[in-house]
C-alpha atoms as a PDB file:
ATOM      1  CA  UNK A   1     -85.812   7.964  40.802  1.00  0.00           C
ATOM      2  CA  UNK A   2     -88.664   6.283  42.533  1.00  0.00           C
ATOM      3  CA  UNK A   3     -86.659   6.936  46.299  1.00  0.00           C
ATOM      4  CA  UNK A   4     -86.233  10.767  44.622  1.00  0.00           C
ATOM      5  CA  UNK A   5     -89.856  11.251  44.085  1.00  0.00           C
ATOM      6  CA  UNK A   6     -90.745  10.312  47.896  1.00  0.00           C
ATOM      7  CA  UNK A   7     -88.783  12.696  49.836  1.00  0.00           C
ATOM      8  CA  UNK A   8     -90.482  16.156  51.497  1.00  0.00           C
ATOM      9  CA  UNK A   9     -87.899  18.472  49.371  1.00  0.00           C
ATOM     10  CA  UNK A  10     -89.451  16.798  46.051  1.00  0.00           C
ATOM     11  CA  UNK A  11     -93.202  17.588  47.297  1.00  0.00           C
ATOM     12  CA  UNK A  12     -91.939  21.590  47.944  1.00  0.00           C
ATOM     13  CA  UNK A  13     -89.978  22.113  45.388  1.00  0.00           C
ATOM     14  CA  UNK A  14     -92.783  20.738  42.760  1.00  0.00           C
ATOM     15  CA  UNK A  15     -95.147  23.453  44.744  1.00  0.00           C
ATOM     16  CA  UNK A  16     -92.630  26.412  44.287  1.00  0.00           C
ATOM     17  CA  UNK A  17     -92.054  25.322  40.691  1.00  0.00           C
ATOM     18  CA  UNK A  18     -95.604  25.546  40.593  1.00  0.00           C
ATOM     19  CA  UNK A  19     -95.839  28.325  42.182  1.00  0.00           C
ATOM     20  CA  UNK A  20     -93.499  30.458  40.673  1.00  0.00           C
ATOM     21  CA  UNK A  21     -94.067  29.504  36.955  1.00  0.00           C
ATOM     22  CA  UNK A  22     -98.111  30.530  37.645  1.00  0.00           C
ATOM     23  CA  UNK A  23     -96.700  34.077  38.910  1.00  0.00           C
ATOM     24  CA  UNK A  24     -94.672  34.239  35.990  1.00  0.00           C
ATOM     25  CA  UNK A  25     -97.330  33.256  33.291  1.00  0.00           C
ATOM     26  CA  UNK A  26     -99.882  36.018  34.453  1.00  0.00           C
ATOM     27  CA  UNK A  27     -97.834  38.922  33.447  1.00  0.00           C
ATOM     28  CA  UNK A  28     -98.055  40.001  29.911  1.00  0.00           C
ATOM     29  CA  UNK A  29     -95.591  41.403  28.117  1.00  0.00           C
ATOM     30  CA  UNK A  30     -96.429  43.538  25.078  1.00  0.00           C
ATOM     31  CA  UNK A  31     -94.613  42.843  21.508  1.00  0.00           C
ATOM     32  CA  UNK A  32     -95.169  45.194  18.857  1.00  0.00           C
ATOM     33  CA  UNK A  33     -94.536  44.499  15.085  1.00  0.00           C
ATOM     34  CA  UNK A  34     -95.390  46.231  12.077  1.00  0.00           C
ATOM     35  CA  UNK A  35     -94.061  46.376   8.161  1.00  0.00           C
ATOM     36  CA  UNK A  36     -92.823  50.156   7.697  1.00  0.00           C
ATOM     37  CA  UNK A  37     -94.008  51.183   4.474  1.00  0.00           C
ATOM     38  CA  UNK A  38     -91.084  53.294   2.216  1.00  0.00           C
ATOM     39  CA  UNK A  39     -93.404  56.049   1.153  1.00  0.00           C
ATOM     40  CA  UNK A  40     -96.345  56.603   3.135  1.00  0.00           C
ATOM     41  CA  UNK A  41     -98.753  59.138   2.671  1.00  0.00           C
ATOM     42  CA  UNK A  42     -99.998  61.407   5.697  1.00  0.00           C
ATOM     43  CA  UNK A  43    -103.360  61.321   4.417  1.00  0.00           C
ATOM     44  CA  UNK A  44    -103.535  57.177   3.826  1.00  0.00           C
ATOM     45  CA  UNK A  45    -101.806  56.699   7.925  1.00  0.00           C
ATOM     46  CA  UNK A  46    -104.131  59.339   9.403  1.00  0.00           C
ATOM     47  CA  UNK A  47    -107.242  58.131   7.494  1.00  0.00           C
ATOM     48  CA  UNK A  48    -106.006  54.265   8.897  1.00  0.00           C
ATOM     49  CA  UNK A  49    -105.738  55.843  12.075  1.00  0.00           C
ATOM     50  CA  UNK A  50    -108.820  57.179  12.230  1.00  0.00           C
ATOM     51  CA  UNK A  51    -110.617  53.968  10.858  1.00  0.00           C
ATOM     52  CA  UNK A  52    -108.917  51.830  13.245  1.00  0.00           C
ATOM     53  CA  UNK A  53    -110.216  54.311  16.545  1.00  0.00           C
ATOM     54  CA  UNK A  54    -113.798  54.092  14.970  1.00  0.00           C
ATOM     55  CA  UNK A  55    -113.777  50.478  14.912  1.00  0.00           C
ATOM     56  CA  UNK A  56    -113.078  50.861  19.377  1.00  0.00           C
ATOM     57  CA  UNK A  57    -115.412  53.109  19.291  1.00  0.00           C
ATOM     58  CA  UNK A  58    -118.132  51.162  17.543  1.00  0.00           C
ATOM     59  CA  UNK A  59    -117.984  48.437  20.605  1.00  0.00           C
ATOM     60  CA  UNK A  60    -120.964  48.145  22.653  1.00  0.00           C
ATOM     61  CA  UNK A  61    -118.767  48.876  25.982  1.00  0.00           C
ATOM     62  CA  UNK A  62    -117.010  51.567  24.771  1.00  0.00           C
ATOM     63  CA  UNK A  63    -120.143  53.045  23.267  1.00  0.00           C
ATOM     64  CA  UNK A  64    -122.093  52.736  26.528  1.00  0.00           C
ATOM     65  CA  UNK A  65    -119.401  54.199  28.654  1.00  0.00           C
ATOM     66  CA  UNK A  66    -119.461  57.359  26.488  1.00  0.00           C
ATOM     67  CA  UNK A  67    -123.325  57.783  26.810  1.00  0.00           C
ATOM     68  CA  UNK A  68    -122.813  57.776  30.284  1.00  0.00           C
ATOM     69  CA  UNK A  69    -120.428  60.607  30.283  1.00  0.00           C
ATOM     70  CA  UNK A  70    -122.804  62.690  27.984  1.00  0.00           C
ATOM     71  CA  UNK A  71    -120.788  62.044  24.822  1.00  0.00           C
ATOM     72  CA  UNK A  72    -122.762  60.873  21.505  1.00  0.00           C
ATOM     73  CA  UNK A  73    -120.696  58.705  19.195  1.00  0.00           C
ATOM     74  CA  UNK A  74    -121.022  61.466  16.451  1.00  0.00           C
ATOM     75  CA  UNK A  75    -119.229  64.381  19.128  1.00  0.00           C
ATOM     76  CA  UNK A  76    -116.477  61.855  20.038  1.00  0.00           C
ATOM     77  CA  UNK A  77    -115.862  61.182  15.949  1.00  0.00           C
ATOM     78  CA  UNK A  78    -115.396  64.899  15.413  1.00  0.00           C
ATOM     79  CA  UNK A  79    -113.386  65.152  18.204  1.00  0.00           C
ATOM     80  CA  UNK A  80    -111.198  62.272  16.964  1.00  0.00           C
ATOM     81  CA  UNK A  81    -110.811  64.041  13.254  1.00  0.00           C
ATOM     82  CA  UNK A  82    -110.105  67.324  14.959  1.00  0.00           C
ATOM     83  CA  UNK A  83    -106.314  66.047  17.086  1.00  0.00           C
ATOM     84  CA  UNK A  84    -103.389  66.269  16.006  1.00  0.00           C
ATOM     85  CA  UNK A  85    -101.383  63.442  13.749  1.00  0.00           C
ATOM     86  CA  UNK A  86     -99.305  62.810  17.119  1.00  0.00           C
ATOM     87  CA  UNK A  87    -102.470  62.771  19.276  1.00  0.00           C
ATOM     88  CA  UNK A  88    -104.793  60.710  16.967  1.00  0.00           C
ATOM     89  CA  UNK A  89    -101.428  58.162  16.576  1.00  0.00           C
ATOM     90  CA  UNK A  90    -100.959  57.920  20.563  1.00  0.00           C
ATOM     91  CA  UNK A  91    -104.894  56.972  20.588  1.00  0.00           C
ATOM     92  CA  UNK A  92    -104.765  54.373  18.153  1.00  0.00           C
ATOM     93  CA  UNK A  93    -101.868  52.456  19.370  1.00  0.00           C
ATOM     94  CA  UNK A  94    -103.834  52.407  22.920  1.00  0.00           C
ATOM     95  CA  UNK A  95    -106.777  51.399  20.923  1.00  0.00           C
ATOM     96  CA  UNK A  96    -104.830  48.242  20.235  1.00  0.00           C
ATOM     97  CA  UNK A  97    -104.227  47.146  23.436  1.00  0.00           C
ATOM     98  CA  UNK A  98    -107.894  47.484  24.281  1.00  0.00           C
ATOM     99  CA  UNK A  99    -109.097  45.238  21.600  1.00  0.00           C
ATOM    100  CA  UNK A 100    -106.357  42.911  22.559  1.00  0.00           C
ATOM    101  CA  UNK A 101    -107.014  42.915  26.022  1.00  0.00           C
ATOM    102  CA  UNK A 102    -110.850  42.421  25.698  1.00  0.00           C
ATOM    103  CA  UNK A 103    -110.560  38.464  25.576  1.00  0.00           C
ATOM    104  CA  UNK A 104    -113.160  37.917  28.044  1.00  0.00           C
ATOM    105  CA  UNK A 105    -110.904  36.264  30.375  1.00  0.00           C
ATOM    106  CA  UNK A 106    -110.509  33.296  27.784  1.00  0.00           C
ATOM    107  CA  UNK A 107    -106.385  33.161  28.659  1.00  0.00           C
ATOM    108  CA  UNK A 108    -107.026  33.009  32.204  1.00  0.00           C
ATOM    109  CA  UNK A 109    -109.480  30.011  32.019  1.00  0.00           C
ATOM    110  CA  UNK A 110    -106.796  28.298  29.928  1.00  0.00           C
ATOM    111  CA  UNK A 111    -104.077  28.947  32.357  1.00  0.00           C
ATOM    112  CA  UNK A 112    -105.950  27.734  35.132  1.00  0.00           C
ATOM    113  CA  UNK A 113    -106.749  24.595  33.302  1.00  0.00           C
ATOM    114  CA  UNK A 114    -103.006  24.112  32.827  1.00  0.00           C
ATOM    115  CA  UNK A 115    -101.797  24.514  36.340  1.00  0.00           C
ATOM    116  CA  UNK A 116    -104.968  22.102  37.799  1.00  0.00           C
ATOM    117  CA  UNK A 117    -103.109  19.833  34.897  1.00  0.00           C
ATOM    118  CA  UNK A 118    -100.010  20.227  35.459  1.00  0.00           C
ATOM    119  CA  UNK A 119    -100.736  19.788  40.051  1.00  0.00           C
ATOM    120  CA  UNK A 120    -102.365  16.606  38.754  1.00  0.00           C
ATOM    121  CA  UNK A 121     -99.439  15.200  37.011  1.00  0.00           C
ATOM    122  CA  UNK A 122     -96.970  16.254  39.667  1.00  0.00           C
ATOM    123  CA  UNK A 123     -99.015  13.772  42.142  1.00  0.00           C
ATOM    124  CA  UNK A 124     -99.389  11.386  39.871  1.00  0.00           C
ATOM    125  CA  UNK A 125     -95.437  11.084  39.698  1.00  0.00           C
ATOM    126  CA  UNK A 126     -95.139  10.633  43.235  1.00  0.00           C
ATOM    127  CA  UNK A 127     -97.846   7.917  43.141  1.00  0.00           C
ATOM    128  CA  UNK A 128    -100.443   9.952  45.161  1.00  0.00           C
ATOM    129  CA  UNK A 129    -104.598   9.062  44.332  1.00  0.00           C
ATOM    130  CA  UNK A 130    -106.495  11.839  42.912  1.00  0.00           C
ATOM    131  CA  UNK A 131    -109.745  11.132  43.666  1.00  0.00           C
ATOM    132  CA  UNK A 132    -112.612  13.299  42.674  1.00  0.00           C
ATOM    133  CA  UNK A 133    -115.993  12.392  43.880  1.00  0.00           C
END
């Protein structure tokens, strides 16, 4: 193993590994799960709905980027109550997403922690001094 860990082919294929798995880990894939009720009422789903796109809307981003189209909070609410059940549904499942997606950049941080970690262990195995000064 030790003769293994010496040769050039080890070295680059440890790099594409590395590599590779780092392109893989950035893309996100979406999974979407919910319990389906057996009788729901139209007025209980829309009135969820709606609660759950006021709760986007309430963010200090979201709210600021509205001002600076010319849109109060209290236009875009009766806006929101005015669309369709098809419309208002479409908004709230992208509603989602933005909440999920406003992490801060928390997952990327950790990622790159992992890959420093896991370059650090790869020249460790082939006996290689890390030295940080």
């Amino acid at each position: 193993m030790g003769t293994i860990r010496k040769t050039a082919w080890f070295l680059a294929l440890s790099i594409v590994m590395a590599g590779w798995m780092g392109v893989l880990g950035s893309f996100r894939g979406m999974a979407e799960a919910s319990m389906i009720a057996s009788h729901v009422d139209a007025g209980d789903l829309r009135a969820a709905e709606i609660a759950k796109v006021q709760t986007v809307l309430e963010q200090k981003v979201v709210m600021q980027k509205l001002l600076d189209y010319g849109v109060s909070s209290e236009e875009a609410m009766a806006k929101i109550r005015s669309m369709s059940d098809s419309d208002l549904h479409r908004l709230a499942t992208l509603s989602d997403r933005v909440a999920a997606g406003a992490d801060s950049g928390v997952g990327f941080l950790i990622g790159l922690a992992v890959l420093v970690i896991l370059v650090l262990v790869i020249l460790m195995l082939m006996n290689k001094r890390v030295v940080v000064r």
